[in-house]
N, C-alpha and C. Protein backbone atom coordinates (compact mmCIF):
# COMPACT_ATOMS: atom_id res chain seq x y z
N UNK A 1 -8.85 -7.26 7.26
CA UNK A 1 -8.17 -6.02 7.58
C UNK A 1 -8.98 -4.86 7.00
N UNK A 2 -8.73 -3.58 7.74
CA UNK A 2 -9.98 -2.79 7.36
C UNK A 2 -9.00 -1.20 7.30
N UNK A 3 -9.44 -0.31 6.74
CA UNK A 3 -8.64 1.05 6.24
C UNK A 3 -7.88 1.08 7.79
N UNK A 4 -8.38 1.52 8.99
CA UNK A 4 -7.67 1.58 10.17
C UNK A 4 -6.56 0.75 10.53
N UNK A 5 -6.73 -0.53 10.20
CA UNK A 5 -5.47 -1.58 9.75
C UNK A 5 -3.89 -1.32 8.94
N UNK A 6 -4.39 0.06 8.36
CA UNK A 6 -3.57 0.09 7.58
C UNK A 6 -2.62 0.98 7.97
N UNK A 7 -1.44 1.35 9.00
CA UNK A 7 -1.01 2.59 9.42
C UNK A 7 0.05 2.83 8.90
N UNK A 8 0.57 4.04 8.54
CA UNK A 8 1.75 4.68 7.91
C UNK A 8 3.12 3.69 8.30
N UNK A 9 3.70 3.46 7.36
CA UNK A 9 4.78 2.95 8.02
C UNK A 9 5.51 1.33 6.85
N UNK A 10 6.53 1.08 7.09
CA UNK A 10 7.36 0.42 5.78
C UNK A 10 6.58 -1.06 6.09
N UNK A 11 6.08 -1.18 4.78
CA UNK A 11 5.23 -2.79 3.92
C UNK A 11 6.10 -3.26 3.20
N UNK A 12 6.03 -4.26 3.49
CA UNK A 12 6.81 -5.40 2.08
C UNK A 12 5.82 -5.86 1.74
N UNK A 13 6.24 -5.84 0.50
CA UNK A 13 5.48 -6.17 -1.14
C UNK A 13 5.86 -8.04 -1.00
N UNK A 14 5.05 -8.95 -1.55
CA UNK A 14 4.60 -10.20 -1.14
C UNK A 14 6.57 -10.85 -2.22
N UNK A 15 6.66 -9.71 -3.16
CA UNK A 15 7.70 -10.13 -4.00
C UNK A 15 9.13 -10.26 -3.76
N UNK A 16 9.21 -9.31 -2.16
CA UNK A 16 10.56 -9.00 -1.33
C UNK A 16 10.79 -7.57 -1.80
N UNK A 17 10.04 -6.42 -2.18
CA UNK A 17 10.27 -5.00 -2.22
C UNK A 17 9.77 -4.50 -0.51
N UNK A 18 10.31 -3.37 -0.47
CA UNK A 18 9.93 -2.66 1.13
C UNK A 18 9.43 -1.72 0.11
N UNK A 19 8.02 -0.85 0.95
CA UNK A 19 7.46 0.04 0.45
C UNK A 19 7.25 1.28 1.83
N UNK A 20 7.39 2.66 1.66
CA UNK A 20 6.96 3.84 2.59
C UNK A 20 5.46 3.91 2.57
N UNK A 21 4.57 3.36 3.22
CA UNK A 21 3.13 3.95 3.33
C UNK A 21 3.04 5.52 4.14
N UNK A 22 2.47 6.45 3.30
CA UNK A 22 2.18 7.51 3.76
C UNK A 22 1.08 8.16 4.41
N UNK A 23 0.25 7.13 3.95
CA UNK A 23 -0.97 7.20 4.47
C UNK A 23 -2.73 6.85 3.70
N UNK A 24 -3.95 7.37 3.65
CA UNK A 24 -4.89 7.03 2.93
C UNK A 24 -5.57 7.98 2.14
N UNK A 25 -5.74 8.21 0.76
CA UNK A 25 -6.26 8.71 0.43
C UNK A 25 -7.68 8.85 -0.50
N UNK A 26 -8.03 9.49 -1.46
CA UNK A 26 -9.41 9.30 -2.08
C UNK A 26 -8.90 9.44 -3.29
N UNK A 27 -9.80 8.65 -4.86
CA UNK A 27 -9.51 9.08 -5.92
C UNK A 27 -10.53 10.16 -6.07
N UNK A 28 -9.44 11.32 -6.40
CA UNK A 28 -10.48 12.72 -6.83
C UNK A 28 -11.80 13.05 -7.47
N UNK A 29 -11.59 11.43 -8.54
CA UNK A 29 -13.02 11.60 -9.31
C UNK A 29 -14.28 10.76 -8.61
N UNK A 30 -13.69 9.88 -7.55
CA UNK A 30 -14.72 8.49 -6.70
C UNK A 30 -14.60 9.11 -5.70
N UNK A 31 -15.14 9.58 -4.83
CA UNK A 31 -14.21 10.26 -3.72
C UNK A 31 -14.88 8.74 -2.57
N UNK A 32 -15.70 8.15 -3.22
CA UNK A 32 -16.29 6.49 -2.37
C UNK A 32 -14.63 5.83 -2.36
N UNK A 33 -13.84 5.98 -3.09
CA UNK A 33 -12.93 5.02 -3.60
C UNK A 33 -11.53 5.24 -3.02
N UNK A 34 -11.21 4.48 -1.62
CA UNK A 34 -10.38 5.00 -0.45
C UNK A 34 -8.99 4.02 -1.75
N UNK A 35 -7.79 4.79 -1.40
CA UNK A 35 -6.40 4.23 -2.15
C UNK A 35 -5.16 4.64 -0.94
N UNK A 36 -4.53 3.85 -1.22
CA UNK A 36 -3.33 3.66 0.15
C UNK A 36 -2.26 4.65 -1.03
N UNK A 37 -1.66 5.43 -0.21
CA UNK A 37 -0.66 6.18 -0.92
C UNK A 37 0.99 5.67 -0.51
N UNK A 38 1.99 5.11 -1.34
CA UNK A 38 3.28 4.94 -1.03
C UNK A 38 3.93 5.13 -1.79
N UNK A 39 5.44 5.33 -1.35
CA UNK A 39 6.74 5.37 -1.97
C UNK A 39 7.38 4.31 -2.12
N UNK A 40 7.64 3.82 -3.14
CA UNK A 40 8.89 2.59 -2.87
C UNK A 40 10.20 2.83 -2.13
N UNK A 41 10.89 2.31 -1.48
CA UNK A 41 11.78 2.45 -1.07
C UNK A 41 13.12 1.66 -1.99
N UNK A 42 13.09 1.61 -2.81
CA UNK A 42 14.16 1.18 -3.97
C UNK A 42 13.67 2.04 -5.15
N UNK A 43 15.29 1.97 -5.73
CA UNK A 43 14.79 3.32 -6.99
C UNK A 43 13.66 2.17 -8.20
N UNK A 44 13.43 3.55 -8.79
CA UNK A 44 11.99 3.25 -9.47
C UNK A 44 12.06 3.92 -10.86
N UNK A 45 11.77 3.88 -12.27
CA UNK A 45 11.76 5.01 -13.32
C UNK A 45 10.75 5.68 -12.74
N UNK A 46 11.03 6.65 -13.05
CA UNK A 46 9.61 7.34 -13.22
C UNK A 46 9.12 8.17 -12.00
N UNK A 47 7.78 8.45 -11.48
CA UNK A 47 7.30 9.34 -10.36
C UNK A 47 7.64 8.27 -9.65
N UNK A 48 7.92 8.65 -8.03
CA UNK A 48 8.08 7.74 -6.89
C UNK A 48 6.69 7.56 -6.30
N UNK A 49 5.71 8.66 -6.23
CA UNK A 49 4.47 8.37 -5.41
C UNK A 49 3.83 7.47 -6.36
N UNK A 50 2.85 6.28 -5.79
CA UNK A 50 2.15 5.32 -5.71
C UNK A 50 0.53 5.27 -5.04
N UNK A 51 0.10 4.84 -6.06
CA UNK A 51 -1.76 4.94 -4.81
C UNK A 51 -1.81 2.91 -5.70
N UNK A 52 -2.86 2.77 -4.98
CA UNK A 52 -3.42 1.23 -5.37
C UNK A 52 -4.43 1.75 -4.31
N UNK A 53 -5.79 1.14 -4.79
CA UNK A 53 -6.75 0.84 -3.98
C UNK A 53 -6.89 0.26 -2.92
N UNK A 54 -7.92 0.79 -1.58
CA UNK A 54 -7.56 0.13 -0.65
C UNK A 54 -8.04 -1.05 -0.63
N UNK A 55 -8.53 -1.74 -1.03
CA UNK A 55 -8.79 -3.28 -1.66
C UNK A 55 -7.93 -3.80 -2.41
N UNK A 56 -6.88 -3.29 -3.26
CA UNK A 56 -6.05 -3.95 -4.11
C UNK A 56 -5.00 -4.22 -3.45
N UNK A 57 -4.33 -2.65 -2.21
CA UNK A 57 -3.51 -3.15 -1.56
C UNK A 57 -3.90 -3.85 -0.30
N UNK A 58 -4.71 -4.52 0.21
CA UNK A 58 -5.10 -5.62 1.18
C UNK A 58 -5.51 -7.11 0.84
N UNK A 59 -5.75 -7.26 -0.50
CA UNK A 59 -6.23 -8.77 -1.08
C UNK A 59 -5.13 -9.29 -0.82
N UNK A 60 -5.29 -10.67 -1.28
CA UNK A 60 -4.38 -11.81 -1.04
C UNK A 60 -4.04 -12.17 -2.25
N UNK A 61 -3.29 -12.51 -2.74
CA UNK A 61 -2.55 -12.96 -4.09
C UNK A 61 -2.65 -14.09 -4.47
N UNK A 62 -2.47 -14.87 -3.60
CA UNK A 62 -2.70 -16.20 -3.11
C UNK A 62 -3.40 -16.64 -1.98
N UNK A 63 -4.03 -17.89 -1.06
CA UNK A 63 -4.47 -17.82 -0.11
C UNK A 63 -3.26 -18.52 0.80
N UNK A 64 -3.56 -17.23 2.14
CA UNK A 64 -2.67 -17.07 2.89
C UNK A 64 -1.60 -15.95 2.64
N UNK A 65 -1.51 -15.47 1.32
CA UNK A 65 -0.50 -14.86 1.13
C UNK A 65 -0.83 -13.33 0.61
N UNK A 66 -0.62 -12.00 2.04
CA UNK A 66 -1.26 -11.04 1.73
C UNK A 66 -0.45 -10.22 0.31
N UNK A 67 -0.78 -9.93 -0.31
CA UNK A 67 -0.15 -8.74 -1.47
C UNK A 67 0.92 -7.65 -0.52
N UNK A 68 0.60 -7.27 0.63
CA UNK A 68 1.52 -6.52 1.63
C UNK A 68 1.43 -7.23 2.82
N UNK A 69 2.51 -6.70 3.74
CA UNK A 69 2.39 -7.46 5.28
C UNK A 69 3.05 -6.00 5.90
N UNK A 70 2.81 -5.51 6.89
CA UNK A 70 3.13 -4.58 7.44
C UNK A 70 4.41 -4.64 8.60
N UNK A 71 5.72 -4.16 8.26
CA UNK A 71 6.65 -4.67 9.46
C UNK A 71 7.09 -3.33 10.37
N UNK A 72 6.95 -2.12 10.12
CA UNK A 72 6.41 -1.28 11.33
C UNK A 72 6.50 -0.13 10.86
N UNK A 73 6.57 0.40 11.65
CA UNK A 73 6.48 2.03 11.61
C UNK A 73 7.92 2.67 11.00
N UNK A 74 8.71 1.91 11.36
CA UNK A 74 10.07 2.48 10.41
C UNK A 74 10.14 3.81 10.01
């Protein structure tokens, strides 16, 4: 799966959380270093916005088993 793979829209987390993807962004100081930006959709402490790398959020946790799976545009 590749950044274009990745389109706005509600992910579940491999753990049974739903997540809001908002879209892709850059870390300010890497600007090489693409990060998926989301909201959880269950309450959370703390700030609600979220980044993870776009490699961290596409690996597999396990094999076969993506860290996110995308169920639509929601």
């Amino acid at each position: 799966m590749s950044a274009q793979q990745v389109p706005a829209g509600v992910w579940r987390h491999w753990k049974g959380r739903d997540y809001l993807v908002l879209g892709l962004g850059h870390d300010a100081d890497h600007v090489e270093r693409t990060v998926v930006v989301y909201v959880p959709l269950h309450e959370v402490p703390g700030p609600q916005l979220a980044v993870r790398s776009l490699a961290g959020f596409l690996e597999e946790v396990s094999p076969g088993v993506p860290r996110f799976r995308f169920l639509g545009s929601g």
